[in-house]
PDB file of N, CA and C in Angstrom:
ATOM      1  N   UNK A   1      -5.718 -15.068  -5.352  1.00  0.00           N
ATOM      2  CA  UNK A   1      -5.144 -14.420  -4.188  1.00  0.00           C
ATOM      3  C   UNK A   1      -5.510 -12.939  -4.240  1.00  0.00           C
ATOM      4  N   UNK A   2      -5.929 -12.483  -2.927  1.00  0.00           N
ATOM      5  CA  UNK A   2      -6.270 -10.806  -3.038  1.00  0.00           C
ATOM      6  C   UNK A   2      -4.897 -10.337  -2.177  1.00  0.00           C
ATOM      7  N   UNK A   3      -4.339  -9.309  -3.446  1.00  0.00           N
ATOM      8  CA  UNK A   3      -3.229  -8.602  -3.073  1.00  0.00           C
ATOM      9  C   UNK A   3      -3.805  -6.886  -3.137  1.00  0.00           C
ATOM     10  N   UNK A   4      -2.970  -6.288  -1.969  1.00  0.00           N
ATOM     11  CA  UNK A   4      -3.183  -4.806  -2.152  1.00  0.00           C
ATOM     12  C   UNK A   4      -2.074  -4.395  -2.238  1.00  0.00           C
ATOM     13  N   UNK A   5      -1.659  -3.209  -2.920  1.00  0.00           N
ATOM     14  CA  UNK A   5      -0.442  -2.600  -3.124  1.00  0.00           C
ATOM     15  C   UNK A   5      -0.531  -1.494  -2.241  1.00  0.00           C
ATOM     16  N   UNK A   6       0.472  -0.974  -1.148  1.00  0.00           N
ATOM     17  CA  UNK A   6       0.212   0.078  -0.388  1.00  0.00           C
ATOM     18  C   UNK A   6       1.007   1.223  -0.460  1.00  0.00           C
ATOM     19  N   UNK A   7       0.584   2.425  -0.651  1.00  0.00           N
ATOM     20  CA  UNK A   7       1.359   4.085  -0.978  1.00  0.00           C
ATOM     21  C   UNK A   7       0.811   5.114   0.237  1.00  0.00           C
ATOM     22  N   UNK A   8       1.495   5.884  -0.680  1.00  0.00           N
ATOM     23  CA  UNK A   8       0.971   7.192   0.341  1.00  0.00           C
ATOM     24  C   UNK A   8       0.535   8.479  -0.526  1.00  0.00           C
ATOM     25  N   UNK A   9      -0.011   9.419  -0.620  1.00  0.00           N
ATOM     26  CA  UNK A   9      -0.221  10.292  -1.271  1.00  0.00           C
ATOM     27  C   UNK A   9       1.180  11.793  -1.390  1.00  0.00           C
ATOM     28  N   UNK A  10       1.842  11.702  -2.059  1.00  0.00           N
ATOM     29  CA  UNK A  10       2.805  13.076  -2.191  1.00  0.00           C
ATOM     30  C   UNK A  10       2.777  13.828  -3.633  1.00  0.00           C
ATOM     31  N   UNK A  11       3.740  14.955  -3.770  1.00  0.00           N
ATOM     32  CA  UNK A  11       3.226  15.695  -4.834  1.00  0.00           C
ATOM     33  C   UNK A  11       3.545  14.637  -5.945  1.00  0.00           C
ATOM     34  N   UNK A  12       2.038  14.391  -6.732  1.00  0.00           N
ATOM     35  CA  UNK A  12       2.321  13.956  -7.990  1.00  0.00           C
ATOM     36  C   UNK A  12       2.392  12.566  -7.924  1.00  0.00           C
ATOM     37  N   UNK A  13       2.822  11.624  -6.539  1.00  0.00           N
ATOM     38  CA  UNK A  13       2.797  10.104  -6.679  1.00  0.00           C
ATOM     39  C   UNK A  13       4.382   9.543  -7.416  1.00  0.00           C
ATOM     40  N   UNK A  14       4.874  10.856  -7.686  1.00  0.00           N
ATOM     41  CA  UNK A  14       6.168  10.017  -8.594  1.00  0.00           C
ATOM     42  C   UNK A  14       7.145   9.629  -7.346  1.00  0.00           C
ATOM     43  N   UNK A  15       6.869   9.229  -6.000  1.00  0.00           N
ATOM     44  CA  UNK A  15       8.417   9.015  -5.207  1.00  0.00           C
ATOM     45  C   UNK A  15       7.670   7.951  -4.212  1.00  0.00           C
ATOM     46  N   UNK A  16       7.714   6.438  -4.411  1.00  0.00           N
ATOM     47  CA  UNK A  16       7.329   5.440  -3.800  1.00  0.00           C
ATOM     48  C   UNK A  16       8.465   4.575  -3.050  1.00  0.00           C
ATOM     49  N   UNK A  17       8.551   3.555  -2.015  1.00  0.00           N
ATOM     50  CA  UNK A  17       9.795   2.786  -2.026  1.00  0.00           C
ATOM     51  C   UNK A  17       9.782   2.122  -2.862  1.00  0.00           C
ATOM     52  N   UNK A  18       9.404   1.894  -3.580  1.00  0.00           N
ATOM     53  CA  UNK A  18       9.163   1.327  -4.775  1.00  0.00           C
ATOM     54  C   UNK A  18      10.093   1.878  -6.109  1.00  0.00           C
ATOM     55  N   UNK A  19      10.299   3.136  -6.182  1.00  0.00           N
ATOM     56  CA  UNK A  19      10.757   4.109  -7.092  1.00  0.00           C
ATOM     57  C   UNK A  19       9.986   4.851  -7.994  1.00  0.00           C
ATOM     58  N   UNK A  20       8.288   4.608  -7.996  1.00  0.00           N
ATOM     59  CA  UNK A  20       7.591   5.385  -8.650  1.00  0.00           C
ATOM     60  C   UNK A  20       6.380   5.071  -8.751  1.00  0.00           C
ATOM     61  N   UNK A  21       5.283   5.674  -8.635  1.00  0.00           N
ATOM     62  CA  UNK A  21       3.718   4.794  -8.788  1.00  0.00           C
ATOM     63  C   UNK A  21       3.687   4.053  -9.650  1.00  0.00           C
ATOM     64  N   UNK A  22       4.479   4.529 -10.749  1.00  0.00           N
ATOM     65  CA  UNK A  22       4.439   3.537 -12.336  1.00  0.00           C
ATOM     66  C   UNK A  22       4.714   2.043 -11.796  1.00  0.00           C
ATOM     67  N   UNK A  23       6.100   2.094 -10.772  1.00  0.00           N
ATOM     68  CA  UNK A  23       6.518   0.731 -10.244  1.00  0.00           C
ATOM     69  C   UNK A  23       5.033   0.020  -9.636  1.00  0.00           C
ATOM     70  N   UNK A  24       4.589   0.424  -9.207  1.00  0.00           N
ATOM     71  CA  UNK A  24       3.487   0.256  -8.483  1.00  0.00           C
ATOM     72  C   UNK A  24       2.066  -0.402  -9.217  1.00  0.00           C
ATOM     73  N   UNK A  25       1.931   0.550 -10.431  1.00  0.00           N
ATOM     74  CA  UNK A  25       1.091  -0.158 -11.559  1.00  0.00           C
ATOM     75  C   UNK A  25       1.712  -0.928 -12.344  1.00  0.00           C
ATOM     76  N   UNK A  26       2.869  -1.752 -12.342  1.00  0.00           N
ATOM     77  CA  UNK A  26       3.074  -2.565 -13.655  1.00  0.00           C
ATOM     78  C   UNK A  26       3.653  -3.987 -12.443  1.00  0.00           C
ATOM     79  N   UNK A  27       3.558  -3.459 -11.197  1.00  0.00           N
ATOM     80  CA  UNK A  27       3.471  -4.907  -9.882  1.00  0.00           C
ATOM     81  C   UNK A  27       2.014  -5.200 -10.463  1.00  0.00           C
ATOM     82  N   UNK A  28       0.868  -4.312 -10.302  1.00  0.00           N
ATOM     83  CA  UNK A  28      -0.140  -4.459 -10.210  1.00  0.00           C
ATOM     84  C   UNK A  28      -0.547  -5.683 -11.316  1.00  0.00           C
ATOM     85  N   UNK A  29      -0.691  -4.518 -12.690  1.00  0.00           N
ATOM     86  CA  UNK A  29      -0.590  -5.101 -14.016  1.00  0.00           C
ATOM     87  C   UNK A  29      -0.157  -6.553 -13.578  1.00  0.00           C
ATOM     88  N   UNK A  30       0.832  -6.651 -13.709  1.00  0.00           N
ATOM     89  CA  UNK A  30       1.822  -8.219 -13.303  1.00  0.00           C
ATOM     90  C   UNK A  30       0.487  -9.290 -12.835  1.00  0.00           C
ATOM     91  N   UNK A  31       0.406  -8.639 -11.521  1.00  0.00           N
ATOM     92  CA  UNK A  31      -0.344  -9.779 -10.479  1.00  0.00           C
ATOM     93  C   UNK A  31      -1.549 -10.006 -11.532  1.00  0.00           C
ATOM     94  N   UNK A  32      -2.284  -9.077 -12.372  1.00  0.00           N
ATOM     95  CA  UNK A  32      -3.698  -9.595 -12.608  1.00  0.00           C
ATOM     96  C   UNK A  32      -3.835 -10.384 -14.050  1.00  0.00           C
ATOM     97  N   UNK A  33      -2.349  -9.872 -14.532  1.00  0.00           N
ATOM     98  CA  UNK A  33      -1.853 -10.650 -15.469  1.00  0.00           C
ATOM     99  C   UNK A  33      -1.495 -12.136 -15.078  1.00  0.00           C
ATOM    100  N   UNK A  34      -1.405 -12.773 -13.917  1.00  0.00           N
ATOM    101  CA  UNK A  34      -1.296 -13.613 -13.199  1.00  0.00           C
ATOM    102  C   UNK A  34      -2.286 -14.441 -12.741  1.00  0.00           C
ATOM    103  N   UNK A  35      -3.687 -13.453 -12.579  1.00  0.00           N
ATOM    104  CA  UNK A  35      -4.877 -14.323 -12.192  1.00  0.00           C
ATOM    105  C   UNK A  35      -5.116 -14.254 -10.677  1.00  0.00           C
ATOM    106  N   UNK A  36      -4.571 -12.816 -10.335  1.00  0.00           N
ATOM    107  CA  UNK A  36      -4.561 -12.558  -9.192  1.00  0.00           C
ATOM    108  C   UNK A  36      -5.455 -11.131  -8.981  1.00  0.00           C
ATOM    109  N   UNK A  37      -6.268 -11.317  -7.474  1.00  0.00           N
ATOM    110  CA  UNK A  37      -6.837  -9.720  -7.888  1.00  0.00           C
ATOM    111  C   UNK A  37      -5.584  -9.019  -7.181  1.00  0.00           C
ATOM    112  N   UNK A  38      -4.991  -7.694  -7.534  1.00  0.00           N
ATOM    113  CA  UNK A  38      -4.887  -6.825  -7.023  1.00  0.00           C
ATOM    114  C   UNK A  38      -5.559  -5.205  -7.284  1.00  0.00           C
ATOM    115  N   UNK A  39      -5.028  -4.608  -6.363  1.00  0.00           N
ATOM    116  CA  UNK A  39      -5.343  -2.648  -6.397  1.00  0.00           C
ATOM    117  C   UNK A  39      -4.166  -2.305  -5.566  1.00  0.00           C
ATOM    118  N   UNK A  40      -4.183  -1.144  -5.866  1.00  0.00           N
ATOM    119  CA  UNK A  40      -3.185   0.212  -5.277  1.00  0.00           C
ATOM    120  C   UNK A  40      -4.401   1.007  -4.750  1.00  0.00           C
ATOM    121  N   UNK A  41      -4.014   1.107  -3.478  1.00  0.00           N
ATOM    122  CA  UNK A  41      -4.497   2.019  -2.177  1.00  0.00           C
ATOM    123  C   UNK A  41      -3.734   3.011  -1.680  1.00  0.00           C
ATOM    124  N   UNK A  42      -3.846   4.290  -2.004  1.00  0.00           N
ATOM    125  CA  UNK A  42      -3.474   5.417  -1.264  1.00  0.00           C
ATOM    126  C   UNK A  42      -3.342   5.635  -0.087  1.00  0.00           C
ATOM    127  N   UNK A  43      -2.611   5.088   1.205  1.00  0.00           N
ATOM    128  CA  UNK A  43      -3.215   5.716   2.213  1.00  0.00           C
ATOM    129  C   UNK A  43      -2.958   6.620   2.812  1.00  0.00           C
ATOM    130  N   UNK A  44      -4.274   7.489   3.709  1.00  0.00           N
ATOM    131  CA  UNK A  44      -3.848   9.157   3.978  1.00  0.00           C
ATOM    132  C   UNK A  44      -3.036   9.595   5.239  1.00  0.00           C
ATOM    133  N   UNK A  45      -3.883   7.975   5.858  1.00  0.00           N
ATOM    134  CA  UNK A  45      -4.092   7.915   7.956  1.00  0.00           C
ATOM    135  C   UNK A  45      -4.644   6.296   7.952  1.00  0.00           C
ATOM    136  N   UNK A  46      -4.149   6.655   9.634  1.00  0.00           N
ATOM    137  CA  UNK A  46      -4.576   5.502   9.986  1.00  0.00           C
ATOM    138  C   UNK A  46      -5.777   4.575   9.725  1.00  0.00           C
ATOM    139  N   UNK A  47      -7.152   5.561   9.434  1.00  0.00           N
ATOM    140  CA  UNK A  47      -8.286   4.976   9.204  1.00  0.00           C
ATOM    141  C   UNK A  47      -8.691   4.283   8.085  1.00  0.00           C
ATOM    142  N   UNK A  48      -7.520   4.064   6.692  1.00  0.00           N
ATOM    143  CA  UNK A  48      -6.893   4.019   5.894  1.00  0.00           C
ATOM    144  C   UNK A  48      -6.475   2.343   6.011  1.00  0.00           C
ATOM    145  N   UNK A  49      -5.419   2.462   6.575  1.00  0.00           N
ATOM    146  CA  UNK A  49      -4.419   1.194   6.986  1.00  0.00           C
ATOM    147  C   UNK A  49      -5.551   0.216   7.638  1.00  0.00           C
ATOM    148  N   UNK A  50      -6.242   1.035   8.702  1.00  0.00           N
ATOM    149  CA  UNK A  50      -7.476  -0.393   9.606  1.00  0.00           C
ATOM    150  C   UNK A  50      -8.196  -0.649   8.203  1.00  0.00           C
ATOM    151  N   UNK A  51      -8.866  -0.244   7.400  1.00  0.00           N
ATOM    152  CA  UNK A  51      -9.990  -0.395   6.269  1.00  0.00           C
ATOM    153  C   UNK A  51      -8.901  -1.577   5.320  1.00  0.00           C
ATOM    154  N   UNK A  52      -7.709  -1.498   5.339  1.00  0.00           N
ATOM    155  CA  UNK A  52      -6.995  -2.839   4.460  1.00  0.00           C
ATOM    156  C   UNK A  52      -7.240  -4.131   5.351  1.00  0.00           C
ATOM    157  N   UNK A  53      -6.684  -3.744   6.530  1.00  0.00           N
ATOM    158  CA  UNK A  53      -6.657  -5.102   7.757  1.00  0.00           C
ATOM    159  C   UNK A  53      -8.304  -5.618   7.657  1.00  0.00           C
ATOM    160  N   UNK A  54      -9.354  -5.075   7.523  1.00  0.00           N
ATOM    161  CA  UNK A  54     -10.089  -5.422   7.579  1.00  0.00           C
ATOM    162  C   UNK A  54     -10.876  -6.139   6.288  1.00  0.00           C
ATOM    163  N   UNK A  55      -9.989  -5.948   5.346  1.00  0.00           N
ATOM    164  CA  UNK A  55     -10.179  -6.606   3.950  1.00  0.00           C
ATOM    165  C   UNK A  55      -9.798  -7.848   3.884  1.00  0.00           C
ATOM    166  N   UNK A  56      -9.222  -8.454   5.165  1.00  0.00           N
ATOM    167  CA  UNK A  56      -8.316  -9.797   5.499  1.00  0.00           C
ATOM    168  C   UNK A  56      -8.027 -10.156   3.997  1.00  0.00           C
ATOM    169  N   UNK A  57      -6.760  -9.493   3.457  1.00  0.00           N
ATOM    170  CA  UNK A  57      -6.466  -9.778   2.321  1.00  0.00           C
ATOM    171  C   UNK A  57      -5.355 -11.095   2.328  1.00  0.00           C
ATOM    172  N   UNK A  58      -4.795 -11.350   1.316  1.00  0.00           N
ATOM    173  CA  UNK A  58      -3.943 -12.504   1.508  1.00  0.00           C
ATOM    174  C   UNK A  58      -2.833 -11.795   1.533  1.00  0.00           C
ATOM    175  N   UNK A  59      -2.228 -11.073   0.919  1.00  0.00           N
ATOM    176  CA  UNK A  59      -0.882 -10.571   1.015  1.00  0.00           C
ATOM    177  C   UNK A  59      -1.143  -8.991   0.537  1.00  0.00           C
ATOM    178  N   UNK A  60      -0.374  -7.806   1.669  1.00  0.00           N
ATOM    179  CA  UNK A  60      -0.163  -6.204   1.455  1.00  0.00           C
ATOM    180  C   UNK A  60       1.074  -6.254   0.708  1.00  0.00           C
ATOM    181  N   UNK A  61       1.242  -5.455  -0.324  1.00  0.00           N
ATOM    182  CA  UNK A  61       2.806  -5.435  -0.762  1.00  0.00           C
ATOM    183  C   UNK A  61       2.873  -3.475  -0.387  1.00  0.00           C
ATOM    184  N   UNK A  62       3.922  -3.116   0.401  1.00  0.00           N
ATOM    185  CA  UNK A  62       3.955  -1.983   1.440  1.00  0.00           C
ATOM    186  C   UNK A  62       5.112  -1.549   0.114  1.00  0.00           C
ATOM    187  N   UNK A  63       4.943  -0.408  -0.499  1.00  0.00           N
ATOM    188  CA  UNK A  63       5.693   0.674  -0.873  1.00  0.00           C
ATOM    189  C   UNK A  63       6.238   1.456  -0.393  1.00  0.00           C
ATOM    190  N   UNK A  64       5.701   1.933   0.970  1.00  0.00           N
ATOM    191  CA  UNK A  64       6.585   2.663   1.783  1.00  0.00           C
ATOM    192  C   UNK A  64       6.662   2.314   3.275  1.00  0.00           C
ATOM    193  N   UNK A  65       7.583   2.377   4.162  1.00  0.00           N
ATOM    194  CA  UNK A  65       8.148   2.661   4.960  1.00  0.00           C
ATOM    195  C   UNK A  65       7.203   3.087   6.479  1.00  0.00           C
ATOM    196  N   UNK A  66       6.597   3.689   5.828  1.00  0.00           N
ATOM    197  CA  UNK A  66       5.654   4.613   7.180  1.00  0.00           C
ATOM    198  C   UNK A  66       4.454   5.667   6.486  1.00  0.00           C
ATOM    199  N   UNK A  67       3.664   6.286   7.424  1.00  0.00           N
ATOM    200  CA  UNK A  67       3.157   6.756   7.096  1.00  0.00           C
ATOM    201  C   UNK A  67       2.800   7.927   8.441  1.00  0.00           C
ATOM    202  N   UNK A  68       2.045   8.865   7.655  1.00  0.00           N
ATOM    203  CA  UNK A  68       2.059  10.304   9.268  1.00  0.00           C
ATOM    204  C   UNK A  68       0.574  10.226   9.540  1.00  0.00           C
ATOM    205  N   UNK A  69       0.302   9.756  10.729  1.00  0.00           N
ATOM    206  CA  UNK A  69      -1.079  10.424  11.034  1.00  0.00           C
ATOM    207  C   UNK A  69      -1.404  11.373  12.021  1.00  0.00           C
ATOM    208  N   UNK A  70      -1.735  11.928  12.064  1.00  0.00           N
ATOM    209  CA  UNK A  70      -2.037  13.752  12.755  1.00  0.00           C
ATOM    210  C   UNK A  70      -0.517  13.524  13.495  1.00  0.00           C
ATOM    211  N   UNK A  71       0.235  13.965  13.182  1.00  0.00           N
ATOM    212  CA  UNK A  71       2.009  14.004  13.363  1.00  0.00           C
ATOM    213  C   UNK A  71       2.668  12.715  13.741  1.00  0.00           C
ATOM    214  N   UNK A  72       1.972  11.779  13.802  1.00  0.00           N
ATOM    215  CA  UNK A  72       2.591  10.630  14.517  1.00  0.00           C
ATOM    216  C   UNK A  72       2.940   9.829  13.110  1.00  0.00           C
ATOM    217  N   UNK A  73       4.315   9.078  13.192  1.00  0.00           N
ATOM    218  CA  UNK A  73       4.641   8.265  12.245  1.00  0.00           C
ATOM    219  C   UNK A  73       4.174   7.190  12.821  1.00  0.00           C
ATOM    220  N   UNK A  74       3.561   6.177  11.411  1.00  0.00           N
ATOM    221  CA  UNK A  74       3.371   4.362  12.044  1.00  0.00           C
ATOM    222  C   UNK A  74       3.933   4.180  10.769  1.00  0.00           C
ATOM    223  N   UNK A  75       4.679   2.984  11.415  1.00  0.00           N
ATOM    224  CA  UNK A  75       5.483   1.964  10.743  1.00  0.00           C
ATOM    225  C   UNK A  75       4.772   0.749   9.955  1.00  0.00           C
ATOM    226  N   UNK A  76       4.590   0.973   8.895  1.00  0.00           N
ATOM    227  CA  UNK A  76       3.708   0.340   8.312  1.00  0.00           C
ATOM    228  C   UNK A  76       3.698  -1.944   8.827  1.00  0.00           C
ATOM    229  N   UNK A  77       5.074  -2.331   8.371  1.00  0.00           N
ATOM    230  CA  UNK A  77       5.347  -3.220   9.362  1.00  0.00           C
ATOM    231  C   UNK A  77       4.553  -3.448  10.607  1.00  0.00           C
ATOM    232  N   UNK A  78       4.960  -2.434  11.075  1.00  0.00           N
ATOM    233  CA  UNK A  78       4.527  -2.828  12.966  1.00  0.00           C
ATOM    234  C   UNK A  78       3.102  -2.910  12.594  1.00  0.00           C
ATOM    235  N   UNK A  79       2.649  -1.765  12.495  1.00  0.00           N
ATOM    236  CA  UNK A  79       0.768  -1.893  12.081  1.00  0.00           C
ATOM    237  C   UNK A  79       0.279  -3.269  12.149  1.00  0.00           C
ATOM    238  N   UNK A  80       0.573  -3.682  10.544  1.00  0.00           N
ATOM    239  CA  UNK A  80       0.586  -4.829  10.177  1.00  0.00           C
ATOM    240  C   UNK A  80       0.531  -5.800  10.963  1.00  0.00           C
ATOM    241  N   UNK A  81       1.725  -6.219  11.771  1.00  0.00           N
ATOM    242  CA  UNK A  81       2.414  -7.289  12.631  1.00  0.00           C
ATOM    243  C   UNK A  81       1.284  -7.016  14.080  1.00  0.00           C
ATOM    244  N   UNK A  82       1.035  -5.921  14.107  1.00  0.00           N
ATOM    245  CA  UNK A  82      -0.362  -5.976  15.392  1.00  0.00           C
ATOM    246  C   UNK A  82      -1.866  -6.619  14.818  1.00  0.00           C
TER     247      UNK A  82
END
């Protein structure tokens, strides 16, 4: 199964919904320990989020909430669900 783990870039990476990038690498760890591919993707903007959709992955696991592109919040969800 191709899994992506999804973030956002802030100072340092230590504040994910997740509770911390660390959370983020030991999901990761987990899955490939599993026999699964995953990665953790930063994203900056929108052009970002289309470049996953277009990876037609099997499952995004979303760390956060939203994300800002040139001032506009997207809801990572909704994205997705379009």
């Amino acid at each position: 199964m191709n899994i992506e783990i999804l973030t956002i870039p802030n100072n340092t990476l230590k504040e994910t919904g997740l509770g911390s990038f660390q959370a983020c690498e030991n999901i990761m760890e987990s899955l490939l320990d599993s026999n699964h591919n995953a990665i953790i993707t930063i994203c900056k903007n929108e052009t970002d989020l289309f470049a996953i959709v277009k990876r037609k992955l099997n499952f995004v696991v979303a760390a956060v909430k939203y994300i800002f592109n040139n001032g506009q919040k997207i809801w990572i969800s909704e994205y997705f669900d379009k």
